[in-house]
Protein backbone atom coordinates (compact mmCIF):
# COMPACT_ATOMS: atom_id res chain seq x y z
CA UNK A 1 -106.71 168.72 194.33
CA UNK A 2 -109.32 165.98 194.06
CA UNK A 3 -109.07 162.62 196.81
CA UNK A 4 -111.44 161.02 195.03
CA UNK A 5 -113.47 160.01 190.96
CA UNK A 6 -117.19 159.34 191.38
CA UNK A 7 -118.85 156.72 188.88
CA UNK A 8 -120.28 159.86 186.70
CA UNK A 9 -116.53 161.47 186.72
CA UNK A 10 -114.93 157.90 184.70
CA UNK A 11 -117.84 159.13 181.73
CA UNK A 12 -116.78 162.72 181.42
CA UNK A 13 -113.00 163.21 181.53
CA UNK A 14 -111.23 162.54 178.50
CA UNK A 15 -109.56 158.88 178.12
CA UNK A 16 -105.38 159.10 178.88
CA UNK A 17 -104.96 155.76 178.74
CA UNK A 18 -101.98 154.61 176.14
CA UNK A 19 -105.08 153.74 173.44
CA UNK A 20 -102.02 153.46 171.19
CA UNK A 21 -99.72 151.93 172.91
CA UNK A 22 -96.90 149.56 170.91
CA UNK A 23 -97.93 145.85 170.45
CA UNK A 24 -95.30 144.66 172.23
CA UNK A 25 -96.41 146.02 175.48
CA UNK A 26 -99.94 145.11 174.58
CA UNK A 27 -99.10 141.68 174.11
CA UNK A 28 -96.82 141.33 177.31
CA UNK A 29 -99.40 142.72 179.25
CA UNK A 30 -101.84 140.19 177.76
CA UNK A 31 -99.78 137.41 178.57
CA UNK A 32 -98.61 138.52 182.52
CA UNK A 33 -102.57 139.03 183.24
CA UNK A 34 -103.02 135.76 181.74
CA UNK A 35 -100.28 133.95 182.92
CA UNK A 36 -100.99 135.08 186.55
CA UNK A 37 -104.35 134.31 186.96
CA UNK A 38 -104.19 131.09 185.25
CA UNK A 39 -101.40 129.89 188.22
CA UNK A 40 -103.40 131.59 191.13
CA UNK A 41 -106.66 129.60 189.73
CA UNK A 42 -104.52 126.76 189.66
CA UNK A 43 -103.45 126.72 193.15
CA UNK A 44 -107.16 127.60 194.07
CA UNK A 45 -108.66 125.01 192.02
CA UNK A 46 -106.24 121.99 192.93
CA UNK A 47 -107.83 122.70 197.06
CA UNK A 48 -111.32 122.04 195.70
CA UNK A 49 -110.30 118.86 193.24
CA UNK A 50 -108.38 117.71 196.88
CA UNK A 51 -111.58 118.79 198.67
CA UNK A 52 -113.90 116.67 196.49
CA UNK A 53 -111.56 113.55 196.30
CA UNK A 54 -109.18 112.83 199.59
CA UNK A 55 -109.20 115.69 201.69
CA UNK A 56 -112.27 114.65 204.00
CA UNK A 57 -110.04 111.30 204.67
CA UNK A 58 -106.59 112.59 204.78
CA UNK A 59 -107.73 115.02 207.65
CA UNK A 60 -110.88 114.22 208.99
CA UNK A 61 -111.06 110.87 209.32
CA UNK A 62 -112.76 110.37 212.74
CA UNK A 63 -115.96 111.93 210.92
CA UNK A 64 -118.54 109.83 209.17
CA UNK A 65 -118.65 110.82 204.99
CA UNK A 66 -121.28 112.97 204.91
CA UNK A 67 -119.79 114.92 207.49
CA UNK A 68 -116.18 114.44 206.74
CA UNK A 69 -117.18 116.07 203.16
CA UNK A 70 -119.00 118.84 204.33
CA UNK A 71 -115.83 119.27 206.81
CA UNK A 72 -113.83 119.10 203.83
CA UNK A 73 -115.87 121.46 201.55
CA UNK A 74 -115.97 124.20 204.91
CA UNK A 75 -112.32 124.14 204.70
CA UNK A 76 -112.94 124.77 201.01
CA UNK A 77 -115.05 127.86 202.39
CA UNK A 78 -112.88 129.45 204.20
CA UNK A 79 -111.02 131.16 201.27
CA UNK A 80 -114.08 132.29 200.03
CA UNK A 81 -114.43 134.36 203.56
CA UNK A 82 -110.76 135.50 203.34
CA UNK A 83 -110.98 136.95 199.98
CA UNK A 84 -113.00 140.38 200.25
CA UNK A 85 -110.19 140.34 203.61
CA UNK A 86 -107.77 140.54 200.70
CA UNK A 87 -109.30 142.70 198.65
CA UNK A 88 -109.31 144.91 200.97
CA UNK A 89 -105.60 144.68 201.85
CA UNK A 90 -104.37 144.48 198.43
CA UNK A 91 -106.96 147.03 196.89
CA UNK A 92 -105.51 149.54 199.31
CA UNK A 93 -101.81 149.13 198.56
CA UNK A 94 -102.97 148.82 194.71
CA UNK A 95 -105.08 152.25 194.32
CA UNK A 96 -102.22 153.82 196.90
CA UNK A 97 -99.03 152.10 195.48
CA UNK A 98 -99.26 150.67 192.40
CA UNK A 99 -100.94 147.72 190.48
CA UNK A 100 -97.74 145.50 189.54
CA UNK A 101 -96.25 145.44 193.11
CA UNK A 102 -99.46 144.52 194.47
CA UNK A 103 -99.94 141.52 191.88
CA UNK A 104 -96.17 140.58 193.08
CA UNK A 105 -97.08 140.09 196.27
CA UNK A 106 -100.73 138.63 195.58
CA UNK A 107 -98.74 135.63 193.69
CA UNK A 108 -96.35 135.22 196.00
CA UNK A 109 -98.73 134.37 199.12
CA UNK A 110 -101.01 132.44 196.99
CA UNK A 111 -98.01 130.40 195.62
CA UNK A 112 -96.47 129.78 198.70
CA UNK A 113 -99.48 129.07 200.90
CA UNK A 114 -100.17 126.29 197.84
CA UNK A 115 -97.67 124.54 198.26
CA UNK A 116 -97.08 124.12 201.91
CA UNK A 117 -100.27 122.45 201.90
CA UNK A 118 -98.85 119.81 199.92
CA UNK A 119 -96.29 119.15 202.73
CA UNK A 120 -98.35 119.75 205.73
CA UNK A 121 -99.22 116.01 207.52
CA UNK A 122 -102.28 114.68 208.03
CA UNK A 123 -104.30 113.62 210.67
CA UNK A 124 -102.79 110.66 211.35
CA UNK A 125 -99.43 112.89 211.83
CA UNK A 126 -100.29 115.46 213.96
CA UNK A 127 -103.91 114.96 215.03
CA UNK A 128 -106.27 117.57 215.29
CA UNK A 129 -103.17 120.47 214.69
CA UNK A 130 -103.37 119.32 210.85
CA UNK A 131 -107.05 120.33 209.58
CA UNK A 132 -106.27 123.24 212.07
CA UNK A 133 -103.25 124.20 209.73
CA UNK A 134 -104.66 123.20 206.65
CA UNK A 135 -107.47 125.78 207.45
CA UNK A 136 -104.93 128.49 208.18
CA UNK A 137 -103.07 127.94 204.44
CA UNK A 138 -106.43 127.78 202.66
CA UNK A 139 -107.45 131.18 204.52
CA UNK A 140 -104.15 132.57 203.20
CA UNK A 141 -104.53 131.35 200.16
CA UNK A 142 -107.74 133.45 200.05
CA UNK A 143 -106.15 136.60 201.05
CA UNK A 144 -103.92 136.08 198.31
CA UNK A 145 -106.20 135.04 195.52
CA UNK A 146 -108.54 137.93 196.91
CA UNK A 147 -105.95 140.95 195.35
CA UNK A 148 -105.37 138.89 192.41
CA UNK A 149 -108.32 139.04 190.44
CA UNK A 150 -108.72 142.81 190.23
CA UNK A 151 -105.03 143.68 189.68
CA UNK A 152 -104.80 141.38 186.69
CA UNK A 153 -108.23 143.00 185.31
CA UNK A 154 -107.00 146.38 185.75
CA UNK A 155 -103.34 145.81 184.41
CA UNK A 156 -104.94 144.45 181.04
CA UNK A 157 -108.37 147.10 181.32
CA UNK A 158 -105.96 150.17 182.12
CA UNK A 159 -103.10 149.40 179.43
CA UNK A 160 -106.11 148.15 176.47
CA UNK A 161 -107.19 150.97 174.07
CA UNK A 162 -111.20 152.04 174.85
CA UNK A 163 -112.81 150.09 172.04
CA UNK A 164 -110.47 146.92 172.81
CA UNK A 165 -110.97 146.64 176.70
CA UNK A 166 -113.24 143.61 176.37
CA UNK A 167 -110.71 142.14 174.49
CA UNK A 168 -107.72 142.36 176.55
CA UNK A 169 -109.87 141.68 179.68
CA UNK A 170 -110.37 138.73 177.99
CA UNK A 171 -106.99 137.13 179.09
CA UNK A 172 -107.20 137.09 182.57
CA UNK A 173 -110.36 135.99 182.44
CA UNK A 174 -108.91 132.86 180.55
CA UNK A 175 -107.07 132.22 183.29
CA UNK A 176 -109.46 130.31 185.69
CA UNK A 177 -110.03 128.17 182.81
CA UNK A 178 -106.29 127.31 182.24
CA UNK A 179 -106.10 127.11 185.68
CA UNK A 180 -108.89 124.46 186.25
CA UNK A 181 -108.10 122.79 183.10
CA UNK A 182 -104.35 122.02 184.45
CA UNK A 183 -105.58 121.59 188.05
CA UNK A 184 -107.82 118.70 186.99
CA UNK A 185 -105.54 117.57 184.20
CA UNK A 186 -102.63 116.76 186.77
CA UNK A 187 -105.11 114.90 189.43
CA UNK A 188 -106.17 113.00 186.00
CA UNK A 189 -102.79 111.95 185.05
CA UNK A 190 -102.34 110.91 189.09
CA UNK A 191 -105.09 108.74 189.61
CA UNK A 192 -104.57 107.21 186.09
CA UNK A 193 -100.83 106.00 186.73
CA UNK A 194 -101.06 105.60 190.71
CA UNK A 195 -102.77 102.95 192.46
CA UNK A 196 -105.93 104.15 195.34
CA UNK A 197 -104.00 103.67 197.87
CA UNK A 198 -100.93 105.92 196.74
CA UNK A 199 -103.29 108.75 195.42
CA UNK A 200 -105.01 108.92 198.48
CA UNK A 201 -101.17 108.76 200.40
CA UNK A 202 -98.84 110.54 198.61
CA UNK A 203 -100.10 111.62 194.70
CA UNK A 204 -102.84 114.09 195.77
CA UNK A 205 -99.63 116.32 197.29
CA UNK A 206 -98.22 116.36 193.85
CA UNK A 207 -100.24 119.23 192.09
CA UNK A 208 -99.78 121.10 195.35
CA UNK A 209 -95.81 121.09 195.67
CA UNK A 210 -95.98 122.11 191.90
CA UNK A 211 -96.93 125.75 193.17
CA UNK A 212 -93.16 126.21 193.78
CA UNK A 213 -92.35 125.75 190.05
CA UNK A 214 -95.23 128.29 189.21
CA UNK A 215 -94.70 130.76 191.28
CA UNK A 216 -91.63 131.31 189.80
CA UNK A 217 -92.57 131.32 186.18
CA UNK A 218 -95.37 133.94 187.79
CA UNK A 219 -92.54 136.19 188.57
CA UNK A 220 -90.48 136.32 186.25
CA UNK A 221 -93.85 137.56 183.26
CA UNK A 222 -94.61 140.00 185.94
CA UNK A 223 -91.89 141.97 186.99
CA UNK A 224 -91.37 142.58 183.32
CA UNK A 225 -94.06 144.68 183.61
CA UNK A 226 -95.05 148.10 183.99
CA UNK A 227 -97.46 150.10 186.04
CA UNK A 228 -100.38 150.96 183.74
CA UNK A 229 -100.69 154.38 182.55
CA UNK A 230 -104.12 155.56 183.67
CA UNK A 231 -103.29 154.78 187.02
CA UNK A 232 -99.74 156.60 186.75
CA UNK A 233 -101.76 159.82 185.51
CA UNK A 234 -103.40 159.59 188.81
CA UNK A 235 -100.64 159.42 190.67
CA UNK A 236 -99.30 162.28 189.12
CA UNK A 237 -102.52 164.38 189.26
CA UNK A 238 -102.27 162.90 193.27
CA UNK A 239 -105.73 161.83 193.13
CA UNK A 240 -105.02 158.74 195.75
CA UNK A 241 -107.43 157.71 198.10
CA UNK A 242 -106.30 157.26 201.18
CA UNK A 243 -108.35 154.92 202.40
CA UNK A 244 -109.95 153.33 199.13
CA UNK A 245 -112.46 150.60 200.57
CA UNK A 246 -113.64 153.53 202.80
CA UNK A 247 -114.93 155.46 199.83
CA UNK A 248 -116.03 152.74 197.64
CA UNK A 249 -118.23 151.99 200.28
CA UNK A 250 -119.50 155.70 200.75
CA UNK A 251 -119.11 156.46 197.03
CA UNK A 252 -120.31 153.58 195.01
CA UNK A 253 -122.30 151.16 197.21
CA UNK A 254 -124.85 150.38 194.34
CA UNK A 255 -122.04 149.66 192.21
CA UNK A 256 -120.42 147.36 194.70
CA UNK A 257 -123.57 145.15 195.84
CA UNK A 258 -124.92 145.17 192.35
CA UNK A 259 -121.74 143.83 190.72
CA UNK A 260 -121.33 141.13 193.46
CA UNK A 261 -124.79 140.06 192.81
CA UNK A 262 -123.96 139.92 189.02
CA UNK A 263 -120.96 137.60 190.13
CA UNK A 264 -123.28 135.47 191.84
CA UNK A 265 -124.28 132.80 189.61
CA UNK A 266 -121.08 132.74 187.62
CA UNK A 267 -119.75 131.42 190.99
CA UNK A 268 -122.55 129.21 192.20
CA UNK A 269 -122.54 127.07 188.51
CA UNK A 270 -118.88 127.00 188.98
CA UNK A 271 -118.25 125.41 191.80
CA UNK A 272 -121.50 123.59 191.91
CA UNK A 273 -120.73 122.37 187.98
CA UNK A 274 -116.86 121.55 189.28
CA UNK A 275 -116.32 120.64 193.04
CA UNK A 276 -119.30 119.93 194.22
CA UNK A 277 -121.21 117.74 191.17
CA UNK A 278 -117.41 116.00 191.36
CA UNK A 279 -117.88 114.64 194.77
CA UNK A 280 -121.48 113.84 193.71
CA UNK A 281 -120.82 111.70 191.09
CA UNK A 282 -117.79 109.77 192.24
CA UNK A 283 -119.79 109.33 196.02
CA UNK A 284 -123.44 108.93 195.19
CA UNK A 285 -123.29 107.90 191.35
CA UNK A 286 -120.25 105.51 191.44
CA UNK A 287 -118.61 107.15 188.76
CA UNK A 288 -114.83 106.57 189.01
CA UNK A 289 -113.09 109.34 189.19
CA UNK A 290 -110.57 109.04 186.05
CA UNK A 291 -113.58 109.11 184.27
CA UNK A 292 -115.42 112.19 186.35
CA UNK A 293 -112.08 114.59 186.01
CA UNK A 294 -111.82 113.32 181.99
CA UNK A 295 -115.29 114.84 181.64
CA UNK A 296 -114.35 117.44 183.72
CA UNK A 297 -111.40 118.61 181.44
CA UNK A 298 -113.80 118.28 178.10
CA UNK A 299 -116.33 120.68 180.17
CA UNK A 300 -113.20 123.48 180.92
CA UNK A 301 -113.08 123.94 177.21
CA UNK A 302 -116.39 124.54 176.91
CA UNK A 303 -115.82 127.17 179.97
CA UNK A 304 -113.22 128.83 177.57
CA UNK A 305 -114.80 128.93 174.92
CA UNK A 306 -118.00 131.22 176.55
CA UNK A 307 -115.28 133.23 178.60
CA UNK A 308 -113.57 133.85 175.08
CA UNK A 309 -116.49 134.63 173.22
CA UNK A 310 -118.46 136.53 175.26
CA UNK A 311 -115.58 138.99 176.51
CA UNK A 312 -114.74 139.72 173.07
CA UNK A 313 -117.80 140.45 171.73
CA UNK A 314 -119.23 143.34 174.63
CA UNK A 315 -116.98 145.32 173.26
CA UNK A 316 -119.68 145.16 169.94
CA UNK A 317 -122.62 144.42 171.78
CA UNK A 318 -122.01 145.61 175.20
CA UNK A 319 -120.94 144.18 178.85
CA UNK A 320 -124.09 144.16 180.41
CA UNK A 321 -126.14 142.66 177.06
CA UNK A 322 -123.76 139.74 177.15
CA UNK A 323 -124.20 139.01 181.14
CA UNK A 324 -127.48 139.16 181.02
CA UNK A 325 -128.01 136.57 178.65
CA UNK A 326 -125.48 134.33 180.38
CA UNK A 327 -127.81 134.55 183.30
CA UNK A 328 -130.60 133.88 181.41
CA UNK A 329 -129.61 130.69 179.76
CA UNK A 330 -127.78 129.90 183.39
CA UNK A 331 -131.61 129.99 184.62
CA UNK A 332 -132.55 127.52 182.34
CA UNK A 333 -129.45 125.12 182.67
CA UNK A 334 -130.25 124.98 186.16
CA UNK A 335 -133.12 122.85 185.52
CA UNK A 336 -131.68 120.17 183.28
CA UNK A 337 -128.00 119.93 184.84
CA UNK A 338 -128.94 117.01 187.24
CA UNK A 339 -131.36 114.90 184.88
CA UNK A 340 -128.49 114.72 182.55
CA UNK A 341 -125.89 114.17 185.36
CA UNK A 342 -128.06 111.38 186.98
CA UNK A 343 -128.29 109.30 183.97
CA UNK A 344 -125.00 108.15 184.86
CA UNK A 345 -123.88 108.21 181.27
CA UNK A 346 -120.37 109.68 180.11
CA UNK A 347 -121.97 111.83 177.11
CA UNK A 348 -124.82 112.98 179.01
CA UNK A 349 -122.67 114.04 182.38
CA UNK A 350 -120.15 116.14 179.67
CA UNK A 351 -123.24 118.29 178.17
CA UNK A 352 -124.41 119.01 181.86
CA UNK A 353 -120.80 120.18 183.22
CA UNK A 354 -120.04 121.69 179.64
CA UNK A 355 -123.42 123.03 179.37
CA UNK A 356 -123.04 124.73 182.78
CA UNK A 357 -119.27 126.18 182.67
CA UNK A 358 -120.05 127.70 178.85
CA UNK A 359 -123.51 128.99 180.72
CA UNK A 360 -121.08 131.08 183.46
CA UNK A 361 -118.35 131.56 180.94
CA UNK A 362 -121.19 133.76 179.14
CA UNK A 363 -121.57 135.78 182.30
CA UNK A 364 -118.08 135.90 183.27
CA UNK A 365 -116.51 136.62 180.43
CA UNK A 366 -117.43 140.39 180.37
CA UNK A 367 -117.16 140.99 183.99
CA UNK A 368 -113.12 141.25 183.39
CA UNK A 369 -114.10 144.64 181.97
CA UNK A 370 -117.98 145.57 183.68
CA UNK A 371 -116.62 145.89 186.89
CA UNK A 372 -113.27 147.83 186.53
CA UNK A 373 -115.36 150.43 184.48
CA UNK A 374 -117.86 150.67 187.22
CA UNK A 375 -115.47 152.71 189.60
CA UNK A 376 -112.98 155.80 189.36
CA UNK A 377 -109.28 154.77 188.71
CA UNK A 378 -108.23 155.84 192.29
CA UNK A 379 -110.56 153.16 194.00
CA UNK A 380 -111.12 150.87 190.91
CA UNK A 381 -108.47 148.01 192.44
CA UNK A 382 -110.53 147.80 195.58
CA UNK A 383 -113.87 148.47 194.26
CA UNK A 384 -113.94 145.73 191.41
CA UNK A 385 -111.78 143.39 193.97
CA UNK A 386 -114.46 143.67 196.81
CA UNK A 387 -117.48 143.14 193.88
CA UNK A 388 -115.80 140.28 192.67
CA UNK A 389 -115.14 138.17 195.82
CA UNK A 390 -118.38 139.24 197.97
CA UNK A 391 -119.42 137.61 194.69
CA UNK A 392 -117.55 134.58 195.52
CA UNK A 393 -118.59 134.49 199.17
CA UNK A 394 -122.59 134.61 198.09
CA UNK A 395 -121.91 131.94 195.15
CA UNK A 396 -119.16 129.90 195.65
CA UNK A 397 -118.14 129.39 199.11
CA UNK A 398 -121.26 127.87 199.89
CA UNK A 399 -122.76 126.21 196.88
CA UNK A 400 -120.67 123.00 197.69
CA UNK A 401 -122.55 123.37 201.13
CA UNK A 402 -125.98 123.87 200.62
CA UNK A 403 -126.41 121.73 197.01
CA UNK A 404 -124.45 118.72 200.11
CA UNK A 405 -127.56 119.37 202.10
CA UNK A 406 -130.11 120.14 199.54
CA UNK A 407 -129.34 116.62 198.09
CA UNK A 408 -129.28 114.99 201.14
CA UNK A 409 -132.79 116.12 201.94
CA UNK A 410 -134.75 116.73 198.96
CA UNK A 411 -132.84 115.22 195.90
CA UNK A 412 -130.42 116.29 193.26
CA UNK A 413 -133.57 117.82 191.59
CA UNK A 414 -133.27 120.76 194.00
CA UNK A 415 -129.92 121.34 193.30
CA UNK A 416 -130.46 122.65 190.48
CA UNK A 417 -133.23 124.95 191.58
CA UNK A 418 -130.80 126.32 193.86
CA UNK A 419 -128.83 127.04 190.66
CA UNK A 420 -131.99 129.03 188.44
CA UNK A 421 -132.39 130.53 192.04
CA UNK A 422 -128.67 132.12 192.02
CA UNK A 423 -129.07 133.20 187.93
CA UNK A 424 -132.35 135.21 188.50
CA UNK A 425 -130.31 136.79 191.61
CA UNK A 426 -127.77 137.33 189.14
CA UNK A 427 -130.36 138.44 186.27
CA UNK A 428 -131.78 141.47 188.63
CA UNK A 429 -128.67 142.92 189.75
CA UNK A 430 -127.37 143.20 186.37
CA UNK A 431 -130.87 144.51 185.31
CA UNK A 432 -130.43 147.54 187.58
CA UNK A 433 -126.53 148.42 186.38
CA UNK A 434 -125.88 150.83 183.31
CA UNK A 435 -124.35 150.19 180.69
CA UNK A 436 -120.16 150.89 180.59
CA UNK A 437 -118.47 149.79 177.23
CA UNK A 438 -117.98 153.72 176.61
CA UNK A 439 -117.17 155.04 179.62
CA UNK A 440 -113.84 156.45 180.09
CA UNK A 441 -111.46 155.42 182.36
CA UNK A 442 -109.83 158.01 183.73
């Protein structure tokens, strides 16, 4: 009896996954991965909109704005810190138990942690107790959102036939672009039909309280599901690790670091393209914000329409082709996103956010299947997890931060160094990964 599958054992053992399995459960399983991640994105996207527009007044308003925001934006952080935490948790339970239980759960705390931020009072309420609180539900949000990611990859990855795994990975990785794209859509529709002063009161607790309604449209596509069959073949061959972050540590640390390194930039233009060139324009450029989260709505598609292409096509011309050309032209954007956001001009500011988000589409796109197929089934959940979110924690928790006090210092123009800076991180870690498009899985 084996406790654990090395990298070289997913290219040598036969595939077992249901390569023909009906339509109907293909398509469900499309559809729960995408419908899941698409609601957890949206409860993790609506924090940073909130964090770019009303949060640093709502609960740090003793602070002067530059502070307040980057007060704001470390709140923002903090879910970034929790989420290898989570991976952790819920990769355990998810190579030991089970994928769709796991996912349950992940949705759940992510849902619920949402939404009580939306009711939680502000400073003016209960003093310094509320950013104290609103820290603790953003940090749980992170756990959640941190065994989300990899259990929708794998459910799609582990169910898809070999040939069609960038495909189906494909879906979930739609899903942070759904998510966004209805996260900014409802703070569009807010602070079009509300006046300042009741956005900033009540309307930017709106898209938060909606997390009730989600989470349980979440459950009901996923308990329809069922466990995917490569990791039910390990159960049944009782190859489980028992301690699964243990040994993807010991077993696959290349993989690991490498892959969160490839995750990098996808991240950084993310969340530098999104929350933090948001709070830029609206504080520095006077652009109002209908207009800023309009743009930022034509840019998502743009996001979607990289994610779509490029996931679809490594399964033709390979995972780690596709990536690295993402970082490439992500190297290049870099150096033109702030020139065309500081003209000040609508047009102009939707080719640099558009530009950017199709940019880490390209690169994202393919991860949904690159970094399940970089570790054995029984430590795959917390293997491409943990990639995934250290990702996060190098490129996204603090690009808001540092592109906040790059500007402040030096000028937008070094922003967007700091952007090449994270592709050609990006660029080199991929450079030193294999190949996986026809590996096996099991």
């Amino acid at each position: 009896m084996r406790s654990e599958t090395t990298a070289a054992d997913t290219q040598q053992v036969p595939d077992a996954q249901s390569a023909d399995g009906s339509p109907e459960t293909l398509r469900r399983v499309a559809v729960a991965s995408f419908i899941g991640t698409a609601i957890e994105f949206y409860d993790f996207y609506i924090y940073g909109t909130a964090a770019a527009l009303v949060l640093n007044q709502a609960f740090f308003p003793t602070l002067d704005p530059v502070n307040a925001t980057l007060a704001s934006f470390s709140t923002y952080a903090v879910a970034f810190a929790a989420r290898p935490i989570g991976s952790v948790i819920f990769g355990h339970f998810g190579d030991r138990v089970g994928r769709k239980s796991v996912l349950v759960a992940s949705l759940l705390l992510m849902g619920l942690s949402t939404a009580l931020v939306g009711l939680l009072p502000g400073y003016g309420t209960l003093g310094v107790w509320a950013p104290l609180l609103l820290i603790l539900l953003r940090f749980l949000q992170g756990i959640g959102l941190g065994g989300e990611w990899g259990g929708a990859a794998l459910l799609a990855v582990e169910h898809a036939p070999r040939k069609k795994r960038g495909l189906y990975a494909a879906f979930p990785q739609l899903g942070p672009s759904v998510g966004f794209f209805a996260a900014t859509g409802v703070f569009w529709l807010l602070s079009s039909v509300l006046s300042d002063d009741a956005f900033r009161g009540w309307g930017w607790r709106v898209p938060f309280l909606l997390s009730f309604l989600l989470v349980g449209v979440g459950l009901f596509v996923r308990l329809r599901i069922s466990e995917t069959p490569v990791f039910a073949k390990a159960m049944a061959a009782r190859e489980a690790s028992k301690a699964p972050a243990l040994d993807v540590l010991r077993r696959h640390p290349r993989e690991l670091l490498l892959g969160a390194g490839g995750m990098v930039v996808a991240y950084g233009l993310f969340y530098t393209a999104t929350t933090y060139c948001l709070a830029y324009a609206t504080g520095t450029l006077d652009v109002p914000r209908t207009t800023m989260l309009g743009l930022s709505l034509v840019a998502c598609l743009f996001l979607a329409a990289g994610t779509w292409l490029a996931a679809t096509r490594s399964d033709g011309d390979g995972r780690r082709k596709l990536v690295l050309a993402g970082a490439g032209l992500s190297a290049v954007w870099g150096f033109v996103l702030f020139p065309l956001l500081d003209t000040g001009q609508p047009v102009l500011i939707a080719l640099a956010l558009g530009g950017a988000l199709f940019c880490m589409g390209v690169v994202y796109g393919p991860m949904g299947a690159y970094l399940p197929e970089l570790f054995g089934t029984n430590v795959r959940y917390s293997g491409a997890s943990l990639a995934y979110n250290l990702g996060g924690v190098l490129g996204g928790a603090v690009s808001p931060l540092v592109a906040t006090r790059l500007q402040a210092a030096f000028g937008s123009s070094s922003v967007g160094w700091y952007v090449s800076a994270m592709a050609v991180v990006s660029l080199m870690c991929v450079l030193a990964l294999p190949e996986t498009r026809e590996r096996e899985l099991t």
